[in-house]
C-alpha atoms as a PDB file:
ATOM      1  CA  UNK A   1     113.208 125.945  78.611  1.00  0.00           C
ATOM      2  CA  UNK A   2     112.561 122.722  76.989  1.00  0.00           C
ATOM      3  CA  UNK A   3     110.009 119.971  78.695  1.00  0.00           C
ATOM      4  CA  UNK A   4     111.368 117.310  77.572  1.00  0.00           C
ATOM      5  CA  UNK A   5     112.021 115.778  81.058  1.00  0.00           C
ATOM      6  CA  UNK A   6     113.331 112.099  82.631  1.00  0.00           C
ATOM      7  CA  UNK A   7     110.161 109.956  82.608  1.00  0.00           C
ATOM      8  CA  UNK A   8     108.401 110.546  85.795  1.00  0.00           C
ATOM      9  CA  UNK A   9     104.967 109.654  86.828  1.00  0.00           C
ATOM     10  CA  UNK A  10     103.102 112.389  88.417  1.00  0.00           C
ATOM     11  CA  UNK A  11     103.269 111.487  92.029  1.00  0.00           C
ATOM     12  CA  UNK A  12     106.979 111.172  91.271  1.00  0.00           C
ATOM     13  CA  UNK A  13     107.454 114.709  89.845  1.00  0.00           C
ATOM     14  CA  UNK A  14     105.833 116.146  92.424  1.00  0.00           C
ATOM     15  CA  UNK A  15     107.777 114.373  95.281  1.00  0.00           C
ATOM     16  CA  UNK A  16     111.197 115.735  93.091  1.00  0.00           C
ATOM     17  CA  UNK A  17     109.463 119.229  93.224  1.00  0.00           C
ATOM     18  CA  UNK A  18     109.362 119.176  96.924  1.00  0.00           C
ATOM     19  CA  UNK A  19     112.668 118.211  97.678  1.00  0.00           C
ATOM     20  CA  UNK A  20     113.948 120.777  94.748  1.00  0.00           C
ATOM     21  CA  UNK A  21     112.163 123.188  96.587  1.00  0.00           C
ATOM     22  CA  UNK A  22     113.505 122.583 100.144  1.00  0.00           C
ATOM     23  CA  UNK A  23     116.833 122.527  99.177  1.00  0.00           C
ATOM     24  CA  UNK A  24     116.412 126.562  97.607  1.00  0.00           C
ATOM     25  CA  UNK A  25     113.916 127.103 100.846  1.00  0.00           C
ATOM     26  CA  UNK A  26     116.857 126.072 103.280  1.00  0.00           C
ATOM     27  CA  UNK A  27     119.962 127.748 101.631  1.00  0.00           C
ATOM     28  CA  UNK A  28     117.623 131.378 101.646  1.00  0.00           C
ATOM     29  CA  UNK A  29     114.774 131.032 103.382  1.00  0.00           C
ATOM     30  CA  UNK A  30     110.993 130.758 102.176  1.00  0.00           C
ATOM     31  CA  UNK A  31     110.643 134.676 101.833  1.00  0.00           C
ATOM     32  CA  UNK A  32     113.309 135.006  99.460  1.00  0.00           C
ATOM     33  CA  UNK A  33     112.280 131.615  97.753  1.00  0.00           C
ATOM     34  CA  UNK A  34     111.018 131.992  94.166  1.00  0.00           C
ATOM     35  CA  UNK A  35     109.285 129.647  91.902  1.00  0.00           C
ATOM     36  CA  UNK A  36     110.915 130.899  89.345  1.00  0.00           C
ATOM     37  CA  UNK A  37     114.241 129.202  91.198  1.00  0.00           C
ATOM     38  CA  UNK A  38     112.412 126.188  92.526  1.00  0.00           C
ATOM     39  CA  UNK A  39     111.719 125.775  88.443  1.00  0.00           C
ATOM     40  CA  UNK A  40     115.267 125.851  87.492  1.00  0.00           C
ATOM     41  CA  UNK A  41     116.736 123.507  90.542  1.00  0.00           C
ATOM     42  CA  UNK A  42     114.264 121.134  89.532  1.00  0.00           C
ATOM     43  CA  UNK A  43     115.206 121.488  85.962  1.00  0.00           C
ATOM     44  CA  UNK A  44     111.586 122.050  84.451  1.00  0.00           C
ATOM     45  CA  UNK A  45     109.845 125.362  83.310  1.00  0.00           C
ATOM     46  CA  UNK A  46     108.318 127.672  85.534  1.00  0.00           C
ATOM     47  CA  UNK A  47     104.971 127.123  83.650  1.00  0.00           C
ATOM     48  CA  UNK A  48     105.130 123.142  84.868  1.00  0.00           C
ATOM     49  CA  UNK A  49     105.817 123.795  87.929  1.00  0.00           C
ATOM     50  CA  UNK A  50     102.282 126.016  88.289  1.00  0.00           C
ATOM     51  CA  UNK A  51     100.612 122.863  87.123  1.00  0.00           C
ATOM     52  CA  UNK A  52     101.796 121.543  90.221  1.00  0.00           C
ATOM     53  CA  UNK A  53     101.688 123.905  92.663  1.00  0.00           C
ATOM     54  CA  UNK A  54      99.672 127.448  92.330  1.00  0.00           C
ATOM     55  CA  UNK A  55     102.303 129.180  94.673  1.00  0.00           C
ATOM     56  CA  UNK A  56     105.427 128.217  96.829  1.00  0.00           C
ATOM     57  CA  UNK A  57     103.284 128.819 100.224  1.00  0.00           C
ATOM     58  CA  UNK A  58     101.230 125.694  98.798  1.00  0.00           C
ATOM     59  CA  UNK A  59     104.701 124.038  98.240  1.00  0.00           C
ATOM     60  CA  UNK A  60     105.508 124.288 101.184  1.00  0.00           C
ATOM     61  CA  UNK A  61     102.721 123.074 103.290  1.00  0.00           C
ATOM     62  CA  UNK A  62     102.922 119.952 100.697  1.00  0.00           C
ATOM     63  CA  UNK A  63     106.316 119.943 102.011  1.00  0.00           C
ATOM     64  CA  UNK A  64     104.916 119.526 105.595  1.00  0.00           C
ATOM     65  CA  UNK A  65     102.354 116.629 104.606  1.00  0.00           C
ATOM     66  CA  UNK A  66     105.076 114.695 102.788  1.00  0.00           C
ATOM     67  CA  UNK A  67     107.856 115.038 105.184  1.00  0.00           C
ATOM     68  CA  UNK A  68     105.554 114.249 108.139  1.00  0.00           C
ATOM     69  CA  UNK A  69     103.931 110.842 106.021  1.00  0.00           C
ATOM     70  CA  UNK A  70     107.945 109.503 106.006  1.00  0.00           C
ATOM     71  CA  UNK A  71     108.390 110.445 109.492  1.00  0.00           C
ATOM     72  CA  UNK A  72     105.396 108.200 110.255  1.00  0.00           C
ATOM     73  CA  UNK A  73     106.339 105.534 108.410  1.00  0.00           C
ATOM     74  CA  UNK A  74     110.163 105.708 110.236  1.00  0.00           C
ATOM     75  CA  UNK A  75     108.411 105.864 113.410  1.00  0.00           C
ATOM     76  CA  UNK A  76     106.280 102.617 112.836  1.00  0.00           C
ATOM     77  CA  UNK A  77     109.152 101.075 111.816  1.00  0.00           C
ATOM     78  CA  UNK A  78     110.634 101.695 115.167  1.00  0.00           C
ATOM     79  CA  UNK A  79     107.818 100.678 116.933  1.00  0.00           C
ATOM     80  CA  UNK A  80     108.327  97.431 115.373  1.00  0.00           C
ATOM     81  CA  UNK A  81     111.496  97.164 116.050  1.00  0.00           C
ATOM     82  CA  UNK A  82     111.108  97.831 119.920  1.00  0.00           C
ATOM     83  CA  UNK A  83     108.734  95.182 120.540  1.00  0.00           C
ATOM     84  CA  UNK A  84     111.307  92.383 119.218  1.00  0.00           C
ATOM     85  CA  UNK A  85     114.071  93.919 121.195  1.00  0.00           C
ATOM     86  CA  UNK A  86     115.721  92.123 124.449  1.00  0.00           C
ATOM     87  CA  UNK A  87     114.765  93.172 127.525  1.00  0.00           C
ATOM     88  CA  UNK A  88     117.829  94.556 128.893  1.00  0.00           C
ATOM     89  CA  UNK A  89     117.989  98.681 128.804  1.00  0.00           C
ATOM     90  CA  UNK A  90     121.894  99.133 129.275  1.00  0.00           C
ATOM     91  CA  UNK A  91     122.425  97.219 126.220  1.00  0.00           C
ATOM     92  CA  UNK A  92     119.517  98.277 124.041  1.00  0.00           C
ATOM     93  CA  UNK A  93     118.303 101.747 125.212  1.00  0.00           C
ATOM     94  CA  UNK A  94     121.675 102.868 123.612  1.00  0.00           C
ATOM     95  CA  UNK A  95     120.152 101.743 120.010  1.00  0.00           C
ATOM     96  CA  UNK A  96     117.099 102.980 119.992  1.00  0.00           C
ATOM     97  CA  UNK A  97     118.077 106.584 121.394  1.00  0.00           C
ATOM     98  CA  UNK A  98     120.419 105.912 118.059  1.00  0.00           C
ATOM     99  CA  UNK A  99     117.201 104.566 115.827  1.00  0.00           C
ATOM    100  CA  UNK A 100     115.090 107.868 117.104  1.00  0.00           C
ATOM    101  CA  UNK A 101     118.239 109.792 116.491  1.00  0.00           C
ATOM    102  CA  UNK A 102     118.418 108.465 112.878  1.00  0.00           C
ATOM    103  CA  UNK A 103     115.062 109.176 112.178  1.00  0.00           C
ATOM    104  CA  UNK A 104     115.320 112.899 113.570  1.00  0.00           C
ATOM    105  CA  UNK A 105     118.076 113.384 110.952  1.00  0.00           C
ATOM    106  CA  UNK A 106     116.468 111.878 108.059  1.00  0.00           C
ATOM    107  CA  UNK A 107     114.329 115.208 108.155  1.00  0.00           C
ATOM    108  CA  UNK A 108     117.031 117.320 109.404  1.00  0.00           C
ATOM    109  CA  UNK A 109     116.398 120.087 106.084  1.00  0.00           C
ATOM    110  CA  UNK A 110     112.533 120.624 106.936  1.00  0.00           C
ATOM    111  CA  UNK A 111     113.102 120.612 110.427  1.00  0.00           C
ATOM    112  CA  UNK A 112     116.240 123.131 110.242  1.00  0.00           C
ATOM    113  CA  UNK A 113     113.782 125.456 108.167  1.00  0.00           C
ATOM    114  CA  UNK A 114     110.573 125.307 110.362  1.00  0.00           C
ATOM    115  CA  UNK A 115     112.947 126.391 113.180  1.00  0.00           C
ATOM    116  CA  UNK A 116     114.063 129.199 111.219  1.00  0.00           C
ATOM    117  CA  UNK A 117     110.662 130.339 109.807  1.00  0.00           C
ATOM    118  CA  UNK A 118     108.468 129.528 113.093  1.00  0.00           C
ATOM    119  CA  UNK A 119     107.896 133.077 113.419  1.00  0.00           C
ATOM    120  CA  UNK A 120     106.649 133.048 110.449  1.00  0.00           C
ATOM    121  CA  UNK A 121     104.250 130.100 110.235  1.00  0.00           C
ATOM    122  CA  UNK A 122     101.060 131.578 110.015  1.00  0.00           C
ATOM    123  CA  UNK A 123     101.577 134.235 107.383  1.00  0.00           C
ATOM    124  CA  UNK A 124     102.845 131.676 105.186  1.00  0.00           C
ATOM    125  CA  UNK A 125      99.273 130.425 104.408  1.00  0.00           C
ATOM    126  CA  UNK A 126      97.895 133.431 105.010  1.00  0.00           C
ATOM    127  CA  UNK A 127      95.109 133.505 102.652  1.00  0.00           C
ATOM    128  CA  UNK A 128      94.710 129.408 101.867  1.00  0.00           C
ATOM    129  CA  UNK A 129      91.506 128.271 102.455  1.00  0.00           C
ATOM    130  CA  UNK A 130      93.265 124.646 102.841  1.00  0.00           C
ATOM    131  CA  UNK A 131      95.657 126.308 105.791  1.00  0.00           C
ATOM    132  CA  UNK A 132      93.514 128.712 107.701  1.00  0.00           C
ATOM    133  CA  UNK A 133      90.349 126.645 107.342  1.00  0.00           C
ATOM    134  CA  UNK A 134      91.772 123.719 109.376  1.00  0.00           C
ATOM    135  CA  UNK A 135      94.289 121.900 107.061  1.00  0.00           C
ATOM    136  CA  UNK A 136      96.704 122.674 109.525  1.00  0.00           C
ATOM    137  CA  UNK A 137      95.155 123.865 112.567  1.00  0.00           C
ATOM    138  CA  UNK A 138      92.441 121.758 112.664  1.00  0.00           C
ATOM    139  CA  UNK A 139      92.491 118.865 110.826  1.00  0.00           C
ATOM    140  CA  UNK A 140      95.422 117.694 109.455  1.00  0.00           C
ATOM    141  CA  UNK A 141      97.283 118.555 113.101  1.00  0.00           C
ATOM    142  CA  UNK A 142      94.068 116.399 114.362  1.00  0.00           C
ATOM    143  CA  UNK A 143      95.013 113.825 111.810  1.00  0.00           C
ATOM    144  CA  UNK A 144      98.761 114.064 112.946  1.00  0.00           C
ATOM    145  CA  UNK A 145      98.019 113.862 116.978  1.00  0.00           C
ATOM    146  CA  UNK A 146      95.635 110.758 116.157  1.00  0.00           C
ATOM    147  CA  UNK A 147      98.079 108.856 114.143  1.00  0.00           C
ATOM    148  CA  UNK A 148     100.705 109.376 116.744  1.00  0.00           C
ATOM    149  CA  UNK A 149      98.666 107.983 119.245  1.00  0.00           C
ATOM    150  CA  UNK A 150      98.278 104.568 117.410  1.00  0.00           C
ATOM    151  CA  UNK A 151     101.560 104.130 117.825  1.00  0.00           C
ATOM    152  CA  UNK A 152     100.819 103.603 121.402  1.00  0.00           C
ATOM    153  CA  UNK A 153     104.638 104.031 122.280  1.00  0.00           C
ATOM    154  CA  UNK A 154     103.860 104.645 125.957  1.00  0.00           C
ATOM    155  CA  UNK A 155     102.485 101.239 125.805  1.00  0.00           C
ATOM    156  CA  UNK A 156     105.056 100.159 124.163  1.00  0.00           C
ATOM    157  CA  UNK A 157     107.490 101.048 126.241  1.00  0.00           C
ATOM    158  CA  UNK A 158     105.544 100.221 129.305  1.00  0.00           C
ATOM    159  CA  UNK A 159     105.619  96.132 128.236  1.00  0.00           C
ATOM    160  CA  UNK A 160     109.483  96.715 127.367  1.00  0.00           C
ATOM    161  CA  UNK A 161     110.333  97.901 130.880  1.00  0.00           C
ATOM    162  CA  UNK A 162     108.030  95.387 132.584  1.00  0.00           C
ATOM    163  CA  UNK A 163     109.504  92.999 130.695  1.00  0.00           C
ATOM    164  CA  UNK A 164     113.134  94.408 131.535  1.00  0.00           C
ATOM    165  CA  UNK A 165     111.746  94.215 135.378  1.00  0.00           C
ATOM    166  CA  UNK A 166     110.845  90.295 135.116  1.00  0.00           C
ATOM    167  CA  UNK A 167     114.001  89.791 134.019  1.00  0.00           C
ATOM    168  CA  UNK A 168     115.699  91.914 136.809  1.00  0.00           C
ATOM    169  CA  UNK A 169     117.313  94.069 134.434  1.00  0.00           C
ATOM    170  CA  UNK A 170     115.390  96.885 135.718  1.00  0.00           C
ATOM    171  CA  UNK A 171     114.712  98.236 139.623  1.00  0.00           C
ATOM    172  CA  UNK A 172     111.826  96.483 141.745  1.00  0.00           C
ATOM    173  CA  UNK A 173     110.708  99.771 143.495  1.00  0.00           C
ATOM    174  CA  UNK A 174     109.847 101.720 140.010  1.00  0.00           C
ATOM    175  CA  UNK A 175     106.898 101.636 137.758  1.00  0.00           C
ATOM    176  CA  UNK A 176     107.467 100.517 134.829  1.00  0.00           C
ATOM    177  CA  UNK A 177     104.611 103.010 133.180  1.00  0.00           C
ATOM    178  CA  UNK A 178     106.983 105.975 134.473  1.00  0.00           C
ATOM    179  CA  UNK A 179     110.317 104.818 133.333  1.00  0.00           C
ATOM    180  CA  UNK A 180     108.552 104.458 130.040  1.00  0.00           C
ATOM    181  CA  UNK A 181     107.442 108.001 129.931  1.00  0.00           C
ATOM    182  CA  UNK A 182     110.193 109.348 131.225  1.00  0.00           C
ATOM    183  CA  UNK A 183     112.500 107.818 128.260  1.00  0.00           C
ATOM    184  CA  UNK A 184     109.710 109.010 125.959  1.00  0.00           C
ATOM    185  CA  UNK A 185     110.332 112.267 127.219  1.00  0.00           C
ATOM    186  CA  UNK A 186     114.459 111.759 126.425  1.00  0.00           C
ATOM    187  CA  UNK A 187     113.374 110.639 122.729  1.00  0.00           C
ATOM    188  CA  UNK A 188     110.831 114.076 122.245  1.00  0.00           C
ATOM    189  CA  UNK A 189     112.850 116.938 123.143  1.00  0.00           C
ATOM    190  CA  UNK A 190     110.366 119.437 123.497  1.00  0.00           C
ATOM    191  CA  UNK A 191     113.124 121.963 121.992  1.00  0.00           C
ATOM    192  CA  UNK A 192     115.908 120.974 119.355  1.00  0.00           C
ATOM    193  CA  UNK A 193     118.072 124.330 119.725  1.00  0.00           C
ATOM    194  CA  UNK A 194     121.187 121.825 120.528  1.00  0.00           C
ATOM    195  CA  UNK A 195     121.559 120.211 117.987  1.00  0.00           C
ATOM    196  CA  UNK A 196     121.283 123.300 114.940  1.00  0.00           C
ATOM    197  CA  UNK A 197     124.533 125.569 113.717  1.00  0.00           C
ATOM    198  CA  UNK A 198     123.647 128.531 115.817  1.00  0.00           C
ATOM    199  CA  UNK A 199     125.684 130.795 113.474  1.00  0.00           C
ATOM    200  CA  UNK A 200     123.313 129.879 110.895  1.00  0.00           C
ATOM    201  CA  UNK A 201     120.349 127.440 111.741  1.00  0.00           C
ATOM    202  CA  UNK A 202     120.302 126.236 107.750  1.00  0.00           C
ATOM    203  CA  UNK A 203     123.637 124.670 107.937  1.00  0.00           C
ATOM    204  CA  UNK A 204     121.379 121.991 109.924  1.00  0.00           C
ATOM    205  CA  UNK A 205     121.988 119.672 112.718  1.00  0.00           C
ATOM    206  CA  UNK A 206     125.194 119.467 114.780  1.00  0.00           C
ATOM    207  CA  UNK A 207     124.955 115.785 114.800  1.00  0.00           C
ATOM    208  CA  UNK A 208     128.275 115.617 117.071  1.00  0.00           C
ATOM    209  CA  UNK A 209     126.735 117.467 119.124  1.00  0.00           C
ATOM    210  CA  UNK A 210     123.647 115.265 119.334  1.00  0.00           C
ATOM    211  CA  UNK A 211     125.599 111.926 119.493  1.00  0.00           C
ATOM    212  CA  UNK A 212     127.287 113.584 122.339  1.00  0.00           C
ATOM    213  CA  UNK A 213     123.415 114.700 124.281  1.00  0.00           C
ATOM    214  CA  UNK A 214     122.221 111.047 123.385  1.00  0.00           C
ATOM    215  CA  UNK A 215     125.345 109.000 125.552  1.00  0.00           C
ATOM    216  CA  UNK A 216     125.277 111.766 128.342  1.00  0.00           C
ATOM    217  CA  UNK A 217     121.693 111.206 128.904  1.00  0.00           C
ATOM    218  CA  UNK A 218     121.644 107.748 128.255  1.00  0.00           C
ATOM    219  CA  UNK A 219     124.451 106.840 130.947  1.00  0.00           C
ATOM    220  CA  UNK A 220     121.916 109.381 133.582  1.00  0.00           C
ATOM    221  CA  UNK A 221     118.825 107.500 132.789  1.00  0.00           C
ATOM    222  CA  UNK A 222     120.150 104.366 132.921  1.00  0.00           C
ATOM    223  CA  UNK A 223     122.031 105.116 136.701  1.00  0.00           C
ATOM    224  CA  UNK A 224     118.536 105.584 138.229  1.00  0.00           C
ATOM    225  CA  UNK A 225     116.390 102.718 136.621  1.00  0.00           C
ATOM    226  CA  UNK A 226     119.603  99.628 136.230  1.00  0.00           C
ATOM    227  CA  UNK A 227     119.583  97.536 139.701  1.00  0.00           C
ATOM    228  CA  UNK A 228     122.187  97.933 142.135  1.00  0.00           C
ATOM    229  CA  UNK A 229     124.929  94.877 141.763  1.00  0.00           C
ATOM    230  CA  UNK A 230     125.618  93.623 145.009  1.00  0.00           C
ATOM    231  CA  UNK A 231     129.000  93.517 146.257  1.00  0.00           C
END
């Protein structure tokens, strides 16, 4: 095969490895993943791609570091977003449930396969010092858990409900601090079962499915914290 390629800087290459690579990983699995097929989607030789990457277990956990650097970015975004918003939760809790929701399926294909394959984690990287010597169970989930708490969305959300309360968009006999972490806990599902093809968990994200989840809880959360109109 000819390497004669489009002209791509490194970092660039590599980026169009990974996503050539999770698009064979989701359709059949990591297992029966080759490099020899992660080569050919990507349209380069076999022998380029082990300049890159000296096995697809290493492709994968770059796969993990990438995908979680662009969730991190989406989820500052948000943050950002948040603090400019009105303070008035029936009219924009709605949007950013629809925001998170956005963000959730911008990673849809890695999260679909780390579903599938979480029985399989660990002997993935069996073997790489990078893995078993704290990449991913020590440091970089370290690095991930710190990050996250930068965001400082239970702040966040804290000063948007207050805010919503000083307007009287929000119930006098609440706390702010636990409406705020109770929608957190509406935004970070602890399991994501509901919204994946349960015939086949790689087809990916029922997002019907999820748009219907997001207005059903919405319209519950927002009949215990809204105040009651008086007749």
């Amino acid at each position: 095969m000819s390497e004669e390629l489009p002209k791509l800087k490194k970092n660039q290459r590599k980026e169009s490895i990974l996503d050539s690579a999770l698009k064979v990983m989701c359709e059949k699995g990591i297992d029966a993943t080759t490099m020899r097929e992660i080569a050919k989607v990507e349209g380069i030789s076999e022998t380029l791609l082990y300049r890159f990457f000296k096995n697809k277990q290493e492709i994968f956990f770059a796969l993990i570091q990438s995908r979680a650097e662009r969730t991190f970015q989406g989820l500052e975004e948000l943050v950002e977003t948040i603090k400019g918003m009105i303070p008035d939760p029936k009219v924009t809790l709605p949007i950013i449930l629809k925001l998170g929701k956005n963000k959730m399926l911008e990673n849809k294909d890695i999260i679909s396969l780390m579903i599938k394959e979480k029985e399989k984690m660990k002997g993935q990287f069996k073997g790489m010092k990078s893995f078993t010597e704290g990449s991913m169970n020590g440091s970089f989930a370290i690095k991930l858990f710190e990050r996250f708490q930068k965001l400082q969305f239970d702040s966040i959300f804290t000063n948007y409900f207050q805010r919503c309360q000083t307007e009287g968009n929000l119930r006098t006999d609440i706390e702010p601090k636990y409406v705020a972490r109770m929608f957190l806990g509406l935004m970070i599902p602890p399991t994501l079962p509901p919204f994946v093809g349960f015939k086949n968990p790689m087809n990916g994200f029922d997002e019907e499915a999820l748009d219907e989840f997001i207005q059903a809880q919405t319209e519950i959360f927002l009949q215990g914290i809204l105040p009651v109109k008086k007749k």
